[in-house]
N, C-alpha and C. Protein backbone atom coordinates (compact mmCIF):
# COMPACT_ATOMS: atom_id res chain seq x y z
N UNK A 1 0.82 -1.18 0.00
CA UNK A 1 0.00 0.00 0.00
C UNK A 1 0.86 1.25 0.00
N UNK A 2 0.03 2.67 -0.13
CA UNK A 2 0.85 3.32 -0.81
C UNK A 2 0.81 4.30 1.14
N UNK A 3 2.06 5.01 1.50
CA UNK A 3 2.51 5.23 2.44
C UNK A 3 2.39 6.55 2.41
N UNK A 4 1.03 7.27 3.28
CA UNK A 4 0.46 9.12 3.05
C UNK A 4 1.06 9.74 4.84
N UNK A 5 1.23 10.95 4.15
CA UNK A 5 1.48 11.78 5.54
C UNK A 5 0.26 12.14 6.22
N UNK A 6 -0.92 12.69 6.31
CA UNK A 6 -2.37 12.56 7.11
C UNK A 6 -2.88 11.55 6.92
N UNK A 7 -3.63 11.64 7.63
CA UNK A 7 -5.09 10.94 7.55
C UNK A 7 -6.06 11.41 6.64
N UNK A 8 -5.95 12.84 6.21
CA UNK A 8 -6.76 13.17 5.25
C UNK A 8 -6.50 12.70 4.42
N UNK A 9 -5.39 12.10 3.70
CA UNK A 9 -5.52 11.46 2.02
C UNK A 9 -5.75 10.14 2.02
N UNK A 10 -5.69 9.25 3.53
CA UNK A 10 -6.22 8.32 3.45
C UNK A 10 -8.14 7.77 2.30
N UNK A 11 -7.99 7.48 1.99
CA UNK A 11 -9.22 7.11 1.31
C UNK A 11 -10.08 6.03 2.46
N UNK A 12 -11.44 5.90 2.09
CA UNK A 12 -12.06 5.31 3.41
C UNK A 12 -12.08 3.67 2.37
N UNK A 13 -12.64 3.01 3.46
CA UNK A 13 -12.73 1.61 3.05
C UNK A 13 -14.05 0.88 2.97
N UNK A 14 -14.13 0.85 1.56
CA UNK A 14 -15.29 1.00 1.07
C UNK A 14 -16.01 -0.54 1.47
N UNK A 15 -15.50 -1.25 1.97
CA UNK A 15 -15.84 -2.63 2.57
C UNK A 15 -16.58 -2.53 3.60
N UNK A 16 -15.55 -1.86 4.95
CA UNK A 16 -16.18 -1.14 6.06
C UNK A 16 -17.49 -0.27 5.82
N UNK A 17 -17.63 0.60 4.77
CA UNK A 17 -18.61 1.48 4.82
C UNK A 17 -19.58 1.02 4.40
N UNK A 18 -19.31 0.05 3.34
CA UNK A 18 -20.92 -0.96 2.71
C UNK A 18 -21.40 -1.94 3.96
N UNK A 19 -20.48 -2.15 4.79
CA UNK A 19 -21.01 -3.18 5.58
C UNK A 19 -21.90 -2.23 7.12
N UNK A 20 -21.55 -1.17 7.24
CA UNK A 20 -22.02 -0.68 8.01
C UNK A 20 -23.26 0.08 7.90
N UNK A 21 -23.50 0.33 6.61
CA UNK A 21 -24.46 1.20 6.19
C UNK A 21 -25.39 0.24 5.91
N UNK A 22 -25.10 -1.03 5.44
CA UNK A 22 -26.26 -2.39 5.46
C UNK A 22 -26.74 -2.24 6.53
N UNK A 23 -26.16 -3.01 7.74
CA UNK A 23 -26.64 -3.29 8.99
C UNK A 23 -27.08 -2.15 9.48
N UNK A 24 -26.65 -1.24 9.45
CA UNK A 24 -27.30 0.41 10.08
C UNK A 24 -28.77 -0.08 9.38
N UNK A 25 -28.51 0.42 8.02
CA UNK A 25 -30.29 0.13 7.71
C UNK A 25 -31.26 -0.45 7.80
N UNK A 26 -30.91 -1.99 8.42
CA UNK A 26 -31.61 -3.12 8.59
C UNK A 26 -32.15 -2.73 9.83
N UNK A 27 -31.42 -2.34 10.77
CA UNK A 27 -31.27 -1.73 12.27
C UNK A 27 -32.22 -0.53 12.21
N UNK A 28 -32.22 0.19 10.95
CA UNK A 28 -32.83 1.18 10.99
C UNK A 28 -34.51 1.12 10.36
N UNK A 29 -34.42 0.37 9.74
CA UNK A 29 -35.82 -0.59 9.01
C UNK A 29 -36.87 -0.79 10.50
N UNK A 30 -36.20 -1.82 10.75
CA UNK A 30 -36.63 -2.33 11.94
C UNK A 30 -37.30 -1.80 12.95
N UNK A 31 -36.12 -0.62 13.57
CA UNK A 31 -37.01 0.33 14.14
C UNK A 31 -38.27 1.12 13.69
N UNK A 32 -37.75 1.38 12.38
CA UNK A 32 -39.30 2.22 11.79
C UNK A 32 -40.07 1.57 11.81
N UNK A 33 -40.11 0.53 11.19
CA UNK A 33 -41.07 -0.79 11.40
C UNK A 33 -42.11 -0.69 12.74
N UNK A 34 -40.92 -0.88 13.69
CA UNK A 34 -41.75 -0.72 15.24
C UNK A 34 -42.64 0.12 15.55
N UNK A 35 -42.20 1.55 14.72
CA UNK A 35 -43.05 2.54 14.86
C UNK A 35 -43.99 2.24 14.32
N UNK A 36 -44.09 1.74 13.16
CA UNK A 36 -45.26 1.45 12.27
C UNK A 36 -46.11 0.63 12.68
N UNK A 37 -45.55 -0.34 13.38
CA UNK A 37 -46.35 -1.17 14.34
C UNK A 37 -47.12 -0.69 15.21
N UNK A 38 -46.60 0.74 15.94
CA UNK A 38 -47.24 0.92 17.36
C UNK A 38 -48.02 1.83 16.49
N UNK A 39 -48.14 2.60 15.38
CA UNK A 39 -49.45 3.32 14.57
C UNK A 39 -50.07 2.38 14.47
N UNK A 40 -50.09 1.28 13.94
CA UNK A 40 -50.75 0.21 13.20
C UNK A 40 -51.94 0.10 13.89
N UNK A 41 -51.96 -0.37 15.53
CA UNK A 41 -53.08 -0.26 16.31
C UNK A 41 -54.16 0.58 16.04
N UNK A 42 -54.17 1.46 15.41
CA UNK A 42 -55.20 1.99 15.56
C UNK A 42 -55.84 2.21 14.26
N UNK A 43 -55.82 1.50 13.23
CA UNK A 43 -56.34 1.17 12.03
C UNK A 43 -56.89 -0.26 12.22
N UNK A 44 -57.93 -0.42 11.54
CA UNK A 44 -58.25 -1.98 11.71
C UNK A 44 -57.67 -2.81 10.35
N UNK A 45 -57.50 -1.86 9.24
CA UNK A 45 -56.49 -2.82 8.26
C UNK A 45 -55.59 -3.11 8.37
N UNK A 46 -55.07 -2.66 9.21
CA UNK A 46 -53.19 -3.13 9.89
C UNK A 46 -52.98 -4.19 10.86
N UNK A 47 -54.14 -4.80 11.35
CA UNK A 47 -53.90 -4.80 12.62
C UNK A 47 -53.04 -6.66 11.93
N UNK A 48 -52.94 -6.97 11.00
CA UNK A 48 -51.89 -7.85 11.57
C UNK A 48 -50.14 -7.57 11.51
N UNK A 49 -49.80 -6.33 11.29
CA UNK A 49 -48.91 -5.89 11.59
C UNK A 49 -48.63 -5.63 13.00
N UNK A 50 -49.46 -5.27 13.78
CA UNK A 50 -49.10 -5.39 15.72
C UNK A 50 -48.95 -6.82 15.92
N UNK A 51 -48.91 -7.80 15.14
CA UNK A 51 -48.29 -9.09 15.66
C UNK A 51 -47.37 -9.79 15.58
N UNK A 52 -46.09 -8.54 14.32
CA UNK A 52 -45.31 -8.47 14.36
C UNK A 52 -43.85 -8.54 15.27
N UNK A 53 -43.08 -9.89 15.42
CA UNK A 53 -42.28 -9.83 16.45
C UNK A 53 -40.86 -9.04 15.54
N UNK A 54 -40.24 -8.06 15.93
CA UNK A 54 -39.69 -7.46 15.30
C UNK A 54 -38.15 -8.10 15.54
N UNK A 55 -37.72 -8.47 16.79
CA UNK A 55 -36.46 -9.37 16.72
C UNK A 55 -36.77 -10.81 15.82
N UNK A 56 -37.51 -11.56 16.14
CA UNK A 56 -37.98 -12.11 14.91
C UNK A 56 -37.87 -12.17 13.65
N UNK A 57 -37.55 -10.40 12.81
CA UNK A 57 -37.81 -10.25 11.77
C UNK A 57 -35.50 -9.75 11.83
N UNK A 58 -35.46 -9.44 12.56
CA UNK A 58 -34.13 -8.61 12.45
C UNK A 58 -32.93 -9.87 12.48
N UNK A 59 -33.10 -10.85 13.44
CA UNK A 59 -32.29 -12.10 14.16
C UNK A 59 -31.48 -12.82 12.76
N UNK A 60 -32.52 -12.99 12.36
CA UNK A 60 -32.19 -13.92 10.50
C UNK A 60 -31.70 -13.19 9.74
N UNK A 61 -31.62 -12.15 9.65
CA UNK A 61 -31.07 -10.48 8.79
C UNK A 61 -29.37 -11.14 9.17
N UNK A 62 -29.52 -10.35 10.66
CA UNK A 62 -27.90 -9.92 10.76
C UNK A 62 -27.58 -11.45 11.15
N UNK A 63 -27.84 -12.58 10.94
CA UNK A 63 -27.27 -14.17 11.15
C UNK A 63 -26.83 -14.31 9.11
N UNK A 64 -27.56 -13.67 8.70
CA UNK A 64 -27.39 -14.20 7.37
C UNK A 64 -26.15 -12.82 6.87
N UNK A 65 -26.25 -11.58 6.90
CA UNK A 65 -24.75 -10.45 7.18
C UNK A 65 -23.57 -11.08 7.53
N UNK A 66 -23.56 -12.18 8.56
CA UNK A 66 -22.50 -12.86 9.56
C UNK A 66 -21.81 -13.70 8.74
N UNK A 67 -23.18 -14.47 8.07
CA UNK A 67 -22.46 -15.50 7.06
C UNK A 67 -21.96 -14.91 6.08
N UNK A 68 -22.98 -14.06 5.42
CA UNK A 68 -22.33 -14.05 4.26
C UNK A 68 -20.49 -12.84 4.32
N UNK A 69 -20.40 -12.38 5.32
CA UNK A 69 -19.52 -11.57 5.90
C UNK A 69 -18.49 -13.04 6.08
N UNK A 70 -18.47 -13.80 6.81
CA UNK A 70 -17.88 -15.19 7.44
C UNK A 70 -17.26 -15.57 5.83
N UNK A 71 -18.31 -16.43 4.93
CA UNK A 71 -17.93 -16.35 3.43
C UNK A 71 -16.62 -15.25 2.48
N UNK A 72 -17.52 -14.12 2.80
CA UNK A 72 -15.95 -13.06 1.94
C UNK A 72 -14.70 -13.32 2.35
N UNK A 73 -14.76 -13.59 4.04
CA UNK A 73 -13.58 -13.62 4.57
C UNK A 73 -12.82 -14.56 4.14
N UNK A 74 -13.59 -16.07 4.11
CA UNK A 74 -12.73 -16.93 3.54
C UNK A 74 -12.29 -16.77 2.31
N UNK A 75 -13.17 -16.38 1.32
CA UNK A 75 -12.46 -16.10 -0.37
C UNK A 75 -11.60 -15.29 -0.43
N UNK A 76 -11.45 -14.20 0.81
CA UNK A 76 -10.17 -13.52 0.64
C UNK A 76 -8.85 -13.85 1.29
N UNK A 77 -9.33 -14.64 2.24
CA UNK A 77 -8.34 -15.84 2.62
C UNK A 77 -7.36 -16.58 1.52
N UNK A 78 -8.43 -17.36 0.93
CA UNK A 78 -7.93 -18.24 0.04
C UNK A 78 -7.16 -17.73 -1.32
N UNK A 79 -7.83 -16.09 -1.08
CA UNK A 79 -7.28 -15.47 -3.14
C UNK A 79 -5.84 -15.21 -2.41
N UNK A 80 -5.59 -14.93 -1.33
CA UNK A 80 -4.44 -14.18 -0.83
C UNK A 80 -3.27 -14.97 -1.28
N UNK A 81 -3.69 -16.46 -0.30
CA UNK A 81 -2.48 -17.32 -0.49
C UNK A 81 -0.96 -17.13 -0.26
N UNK A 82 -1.22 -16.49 1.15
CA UNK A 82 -0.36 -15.97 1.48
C UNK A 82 1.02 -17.18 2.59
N UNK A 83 0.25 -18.27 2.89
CA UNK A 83 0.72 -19.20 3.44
C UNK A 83 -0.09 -20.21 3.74
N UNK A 84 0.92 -21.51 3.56
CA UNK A 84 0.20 -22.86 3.95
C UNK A 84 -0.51 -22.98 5.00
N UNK A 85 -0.45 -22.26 5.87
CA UNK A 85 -1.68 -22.48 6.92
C UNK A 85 -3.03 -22.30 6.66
N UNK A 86 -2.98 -21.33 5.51
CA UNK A 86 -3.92 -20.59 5.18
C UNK A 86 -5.00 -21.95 4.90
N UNK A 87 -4.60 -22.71 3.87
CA UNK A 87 -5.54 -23.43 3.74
C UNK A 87 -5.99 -24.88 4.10
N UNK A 88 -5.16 -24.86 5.32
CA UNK A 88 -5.82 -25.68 6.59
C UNK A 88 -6.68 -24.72 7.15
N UNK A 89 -6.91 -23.50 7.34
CA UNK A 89 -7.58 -23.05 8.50
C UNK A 89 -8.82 -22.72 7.42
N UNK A 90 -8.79 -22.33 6.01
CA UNK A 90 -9.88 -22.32 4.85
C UNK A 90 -10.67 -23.73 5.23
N UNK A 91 -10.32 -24.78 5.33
CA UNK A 91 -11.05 -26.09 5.04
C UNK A 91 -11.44 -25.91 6.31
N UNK A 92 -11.00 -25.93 7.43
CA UNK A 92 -11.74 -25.58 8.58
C UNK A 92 -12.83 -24.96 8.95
N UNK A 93 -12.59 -23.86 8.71
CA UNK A 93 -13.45 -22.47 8.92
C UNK A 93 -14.76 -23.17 7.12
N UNK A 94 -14.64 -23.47 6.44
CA UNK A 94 -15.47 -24.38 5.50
C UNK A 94 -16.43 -25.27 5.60
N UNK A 95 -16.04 -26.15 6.51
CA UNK A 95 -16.60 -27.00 7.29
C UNK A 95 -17.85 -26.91 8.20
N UNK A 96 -16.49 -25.64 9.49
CA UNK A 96 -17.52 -25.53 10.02
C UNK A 96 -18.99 -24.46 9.94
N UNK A 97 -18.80 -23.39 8.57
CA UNK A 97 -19.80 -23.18 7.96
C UNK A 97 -20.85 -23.88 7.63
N UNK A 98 -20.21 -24.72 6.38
CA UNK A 98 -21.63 -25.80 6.19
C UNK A 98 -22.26 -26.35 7.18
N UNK A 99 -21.64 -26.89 8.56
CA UNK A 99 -21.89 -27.32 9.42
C UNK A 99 -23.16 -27.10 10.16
N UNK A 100 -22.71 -25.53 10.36
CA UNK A 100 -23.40 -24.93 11.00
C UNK A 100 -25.22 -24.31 10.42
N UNK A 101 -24.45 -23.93 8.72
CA UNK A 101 -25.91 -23.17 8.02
C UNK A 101 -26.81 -24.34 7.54
């Protein structure tokens, strides 16, 4: 990488910022949601939206972010190839993915 005197010419990391601005929004969905829920009551066409469990709806979101976050990591693991360990701990961390999803 290329070696800057501030922090200002640093460039941001556009990995970090897509991944945060996902989950922010999901986070941020959610909540509105809630709100929308607690209006909802008082319409009778809504009302199966107040039966909405909202962790419920969020839990499977950021479990499936994890994976697919868990996933990049390994492909960038593996493109690196930076050492033989690497892909003992790839087949590992592989494993216990499938394992688990």
């Amino acid at each position: 990488g290329a070696v800057v005197a501030t922090e200002d010419e640093c460039p941001l990391d556009m990995v970090k910022v897509v991944t945060i601005a996902i989950v922010g929004s999901t986070i941020g969905l959610v909540l509105l949601l809630s709100i929308f829920s607690q209006i909802a009551q008082e319409f009778a066409s809504c009302q199966p939206l107040t039966r909405i469990r909202l962790l419920d709806v969020m839990t499977p979101l950021l479990a499936l972010y994890t994976s697919a976050g868990n996933y990049y990591w390994l492909a960038l693991l593996k493109m690196n190839n930076a050492h033989p360990m690497h892909d003992a701990l790839f087949m590992v961390s592989v494993c216990h993915l499938l394992l688990c999803f």
